[in-house]
PDB file of N, CA and C in Angstrom:
ATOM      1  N   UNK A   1       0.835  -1.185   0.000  1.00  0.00           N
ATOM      2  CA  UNK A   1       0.000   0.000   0.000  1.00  0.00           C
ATOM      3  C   UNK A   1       0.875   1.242   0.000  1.00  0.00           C
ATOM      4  N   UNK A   2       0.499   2.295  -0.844  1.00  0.00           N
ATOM      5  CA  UNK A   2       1.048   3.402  -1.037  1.00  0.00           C
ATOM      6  C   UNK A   2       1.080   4.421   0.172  1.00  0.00           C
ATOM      7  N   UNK A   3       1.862   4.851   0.782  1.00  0.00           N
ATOM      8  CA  UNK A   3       1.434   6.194   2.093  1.00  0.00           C
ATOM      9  C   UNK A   3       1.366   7.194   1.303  1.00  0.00           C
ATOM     10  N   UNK A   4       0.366   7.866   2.384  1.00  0.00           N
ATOM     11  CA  UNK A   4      -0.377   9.102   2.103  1.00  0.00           C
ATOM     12  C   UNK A   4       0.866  10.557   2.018  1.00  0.00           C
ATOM     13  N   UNK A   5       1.123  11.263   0.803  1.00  0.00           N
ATOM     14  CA  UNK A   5       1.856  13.022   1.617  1.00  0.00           C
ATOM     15  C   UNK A   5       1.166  13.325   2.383  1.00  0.00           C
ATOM     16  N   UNK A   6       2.241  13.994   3.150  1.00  0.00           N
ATOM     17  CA  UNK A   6       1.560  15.519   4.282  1.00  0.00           C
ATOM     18  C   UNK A   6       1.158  16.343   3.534  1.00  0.00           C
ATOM     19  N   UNK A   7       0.361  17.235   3.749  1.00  0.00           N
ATOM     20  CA  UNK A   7      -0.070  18.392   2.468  1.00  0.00           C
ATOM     21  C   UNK A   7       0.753  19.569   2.885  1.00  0.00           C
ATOM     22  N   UNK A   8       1.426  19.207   4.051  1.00  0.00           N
ATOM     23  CA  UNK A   8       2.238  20.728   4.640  1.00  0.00           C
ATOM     24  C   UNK A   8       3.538  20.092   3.979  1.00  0.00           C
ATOM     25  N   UNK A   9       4.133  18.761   3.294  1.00  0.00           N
ATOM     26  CA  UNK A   9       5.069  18.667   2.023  1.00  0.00           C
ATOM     27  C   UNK A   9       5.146  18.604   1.149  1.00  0.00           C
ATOM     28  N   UNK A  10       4.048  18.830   0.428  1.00  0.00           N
ATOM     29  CA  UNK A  10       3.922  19.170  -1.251  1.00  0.00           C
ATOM     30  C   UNK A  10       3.774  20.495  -1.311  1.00  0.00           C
ATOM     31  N   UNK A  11       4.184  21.522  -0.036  1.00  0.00           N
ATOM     32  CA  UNK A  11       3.705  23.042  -0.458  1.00  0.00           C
ATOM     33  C   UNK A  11       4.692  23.229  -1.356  1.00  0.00           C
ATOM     34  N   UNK A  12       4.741  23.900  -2.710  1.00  0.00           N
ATOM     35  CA  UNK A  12       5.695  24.371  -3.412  1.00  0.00           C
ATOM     36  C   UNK A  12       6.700  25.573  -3.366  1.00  0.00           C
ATOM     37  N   UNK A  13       6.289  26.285  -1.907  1.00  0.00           N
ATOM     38  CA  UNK A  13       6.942  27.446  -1.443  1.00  0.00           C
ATOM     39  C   UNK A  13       8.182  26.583  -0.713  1.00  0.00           C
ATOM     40  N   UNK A  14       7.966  25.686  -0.178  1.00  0.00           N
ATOM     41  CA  UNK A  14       9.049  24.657   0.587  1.00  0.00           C
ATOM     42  C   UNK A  14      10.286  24.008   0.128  1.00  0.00           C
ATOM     43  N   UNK A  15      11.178  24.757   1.730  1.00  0.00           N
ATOM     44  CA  UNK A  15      12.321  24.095   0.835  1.00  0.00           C
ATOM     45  C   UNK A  15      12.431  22.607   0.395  1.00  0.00           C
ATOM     46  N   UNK A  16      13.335  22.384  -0.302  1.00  0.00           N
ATOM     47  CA  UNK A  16      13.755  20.782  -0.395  1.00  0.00           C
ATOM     48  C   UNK A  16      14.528  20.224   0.181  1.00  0.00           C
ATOM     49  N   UNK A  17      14.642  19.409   0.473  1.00  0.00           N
ATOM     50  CA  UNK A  17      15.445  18.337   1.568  1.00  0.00           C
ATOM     51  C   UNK A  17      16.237  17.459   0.748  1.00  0.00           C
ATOM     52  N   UNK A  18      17.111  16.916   1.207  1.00  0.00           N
ATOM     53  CA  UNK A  18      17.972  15.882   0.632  1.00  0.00           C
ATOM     54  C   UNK A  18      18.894  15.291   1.476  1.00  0.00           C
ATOM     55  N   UNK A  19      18.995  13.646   1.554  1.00  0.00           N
ATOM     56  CA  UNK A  19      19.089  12.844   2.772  1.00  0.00           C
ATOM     57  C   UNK A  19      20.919  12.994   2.316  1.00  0.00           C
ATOM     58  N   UNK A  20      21.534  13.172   3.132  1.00  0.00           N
ATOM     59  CA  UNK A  20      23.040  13.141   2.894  1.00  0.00           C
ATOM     60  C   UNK A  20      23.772  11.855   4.196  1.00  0.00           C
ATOM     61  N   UNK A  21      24.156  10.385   3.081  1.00  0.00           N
ATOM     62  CA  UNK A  21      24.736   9.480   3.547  1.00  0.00           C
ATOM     63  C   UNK A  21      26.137   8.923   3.651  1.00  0.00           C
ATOM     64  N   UNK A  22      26.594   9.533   4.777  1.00  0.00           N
ATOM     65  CA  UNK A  22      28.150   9.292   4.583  1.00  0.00           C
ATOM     66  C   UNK A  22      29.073   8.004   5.510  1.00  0.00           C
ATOM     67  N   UNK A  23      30.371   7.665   5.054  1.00  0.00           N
ATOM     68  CA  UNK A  23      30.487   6.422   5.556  1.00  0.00           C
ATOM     69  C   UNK A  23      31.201   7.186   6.464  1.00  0.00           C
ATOM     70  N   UNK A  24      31.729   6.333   7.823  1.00  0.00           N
ATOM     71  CA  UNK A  24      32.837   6.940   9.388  1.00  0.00           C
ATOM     72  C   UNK A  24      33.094   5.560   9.535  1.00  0.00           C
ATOM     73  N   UNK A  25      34.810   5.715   9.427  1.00  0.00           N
ATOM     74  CA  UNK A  25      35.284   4.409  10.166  1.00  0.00           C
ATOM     75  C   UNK A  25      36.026   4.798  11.657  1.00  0.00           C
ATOM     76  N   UNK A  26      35.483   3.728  12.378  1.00  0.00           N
ATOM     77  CA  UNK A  26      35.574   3.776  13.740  1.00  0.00           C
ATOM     78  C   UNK A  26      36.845   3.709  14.119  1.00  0.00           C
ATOM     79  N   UNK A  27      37.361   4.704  14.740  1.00  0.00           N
ATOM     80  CA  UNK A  27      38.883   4.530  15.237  1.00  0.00           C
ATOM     81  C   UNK A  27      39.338   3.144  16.100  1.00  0.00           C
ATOM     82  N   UNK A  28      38.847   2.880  16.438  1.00  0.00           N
ATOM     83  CA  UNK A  28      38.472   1.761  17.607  1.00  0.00           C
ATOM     84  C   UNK A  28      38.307   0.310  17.653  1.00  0.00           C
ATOM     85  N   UNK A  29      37.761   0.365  16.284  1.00  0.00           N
ATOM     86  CA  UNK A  29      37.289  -0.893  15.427  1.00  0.00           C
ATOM     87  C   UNK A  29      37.787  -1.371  14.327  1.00  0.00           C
ATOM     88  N   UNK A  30      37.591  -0.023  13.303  1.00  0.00           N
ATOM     89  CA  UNK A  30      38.149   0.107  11.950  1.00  0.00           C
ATOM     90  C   UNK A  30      36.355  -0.542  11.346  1.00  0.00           C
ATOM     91  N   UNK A  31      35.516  -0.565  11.865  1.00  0.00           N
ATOM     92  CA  UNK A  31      34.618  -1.061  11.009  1.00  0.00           C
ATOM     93  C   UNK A  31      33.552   0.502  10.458  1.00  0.00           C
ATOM     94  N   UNK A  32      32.927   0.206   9.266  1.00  0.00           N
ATOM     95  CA  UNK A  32      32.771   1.736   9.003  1.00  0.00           C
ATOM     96  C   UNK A  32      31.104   1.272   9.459  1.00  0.00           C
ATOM     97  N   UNK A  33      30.745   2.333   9.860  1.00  0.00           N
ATOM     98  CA  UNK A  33      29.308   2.713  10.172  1.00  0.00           C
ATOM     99  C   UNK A  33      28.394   3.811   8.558  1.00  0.00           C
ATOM    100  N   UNK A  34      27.535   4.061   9.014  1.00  0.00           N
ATOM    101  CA  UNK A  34      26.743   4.858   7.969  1.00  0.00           C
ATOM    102  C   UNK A  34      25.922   5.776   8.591  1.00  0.00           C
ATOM    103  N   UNK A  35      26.431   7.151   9.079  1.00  0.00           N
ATOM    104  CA  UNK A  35      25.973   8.752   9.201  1.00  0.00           C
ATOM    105  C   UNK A  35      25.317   9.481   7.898  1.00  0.00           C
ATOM    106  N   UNK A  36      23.449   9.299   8.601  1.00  0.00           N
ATOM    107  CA  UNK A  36      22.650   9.898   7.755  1.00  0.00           C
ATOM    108  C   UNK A  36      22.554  11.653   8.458  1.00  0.00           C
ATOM    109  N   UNK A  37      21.954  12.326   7.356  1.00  0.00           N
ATOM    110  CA  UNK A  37      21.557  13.284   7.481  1.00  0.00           C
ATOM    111  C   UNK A  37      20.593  14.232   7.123  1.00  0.00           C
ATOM    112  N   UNK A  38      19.678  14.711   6.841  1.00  0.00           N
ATOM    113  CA  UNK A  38      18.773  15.529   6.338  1.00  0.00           C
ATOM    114  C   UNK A  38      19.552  16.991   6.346  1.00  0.00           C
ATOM    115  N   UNK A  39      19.782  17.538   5.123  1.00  0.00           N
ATOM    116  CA  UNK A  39      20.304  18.546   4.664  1.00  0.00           C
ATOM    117  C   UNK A  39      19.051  19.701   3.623  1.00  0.00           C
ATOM    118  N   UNK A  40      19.377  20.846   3.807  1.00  0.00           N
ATOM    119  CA  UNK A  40      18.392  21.248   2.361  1.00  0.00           C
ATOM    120  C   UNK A  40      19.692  21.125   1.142  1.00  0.00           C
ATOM    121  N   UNK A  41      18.372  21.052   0.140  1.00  0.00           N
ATOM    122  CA  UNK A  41      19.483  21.025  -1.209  1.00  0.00           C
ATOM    123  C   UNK A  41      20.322  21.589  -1.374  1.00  0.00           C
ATOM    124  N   UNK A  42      19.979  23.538  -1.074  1.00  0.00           N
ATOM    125  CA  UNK A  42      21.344  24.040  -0.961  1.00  0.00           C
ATOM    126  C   UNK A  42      22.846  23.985  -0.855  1.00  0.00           C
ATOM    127  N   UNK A  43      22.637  23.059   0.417  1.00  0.00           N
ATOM    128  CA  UNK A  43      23.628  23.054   1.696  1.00  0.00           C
ATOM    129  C   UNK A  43      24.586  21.649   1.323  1.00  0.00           C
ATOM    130  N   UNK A  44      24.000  20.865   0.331  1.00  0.00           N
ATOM    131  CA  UNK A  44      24.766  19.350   0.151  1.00  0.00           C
ATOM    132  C   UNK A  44      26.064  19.555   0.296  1.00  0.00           C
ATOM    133  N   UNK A  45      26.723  20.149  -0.715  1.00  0.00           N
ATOM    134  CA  UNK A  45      28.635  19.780  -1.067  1.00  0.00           C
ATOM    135  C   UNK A  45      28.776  20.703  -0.080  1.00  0.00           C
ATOM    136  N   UNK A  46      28.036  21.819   0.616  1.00  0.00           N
ATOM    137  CA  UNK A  46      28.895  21.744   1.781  1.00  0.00           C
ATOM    138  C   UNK A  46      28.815  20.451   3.363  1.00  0.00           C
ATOM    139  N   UNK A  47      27.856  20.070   3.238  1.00  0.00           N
ATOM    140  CA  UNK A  47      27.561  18.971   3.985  1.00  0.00           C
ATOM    141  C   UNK A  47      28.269  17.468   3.694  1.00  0.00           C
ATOM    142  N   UNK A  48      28.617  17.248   2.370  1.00  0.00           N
ATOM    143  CA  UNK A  48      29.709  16.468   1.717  1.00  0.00           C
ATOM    144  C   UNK A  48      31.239  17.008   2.541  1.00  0.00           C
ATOM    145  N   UNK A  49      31.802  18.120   2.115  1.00  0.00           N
ATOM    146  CA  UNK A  49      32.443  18.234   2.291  1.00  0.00           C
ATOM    147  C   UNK A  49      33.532  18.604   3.772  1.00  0.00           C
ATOM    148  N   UNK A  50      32.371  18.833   4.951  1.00  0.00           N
ATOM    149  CA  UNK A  50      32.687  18.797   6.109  1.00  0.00           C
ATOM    150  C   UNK A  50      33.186  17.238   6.779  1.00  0.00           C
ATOM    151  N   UNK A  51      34.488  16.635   7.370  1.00  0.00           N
ATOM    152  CA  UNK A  51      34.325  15.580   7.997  1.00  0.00           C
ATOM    153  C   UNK A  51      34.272  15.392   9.244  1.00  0.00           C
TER     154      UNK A  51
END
């Protein structure tokens, strides 16, 4: 079954979002984990580019 939008996220005045997934290997371990994020579109390659 399909889920329903929010109607307060299809407003077209709204920014856009974009999930930013980056890998971190554990000092400790060495095994890498996966750090999500919700970014606006804007903001990606700088959100890429911070470690």
């Amino acid at each position: 079954m399909a889920k329903k939008v929010v109607a307060s996220l299809k407003d077209k005045s709204a920014k856009g979002y974009a999930k930013v997934i980056r890998t971190v290997r554990s000092p400790k371990t060495g095994a890498y984990t996966f750090k999500e994020e919700m970014v606006p579109e804007d903001d990606v390659k700088a959100a890429l580019a911070k470690k």
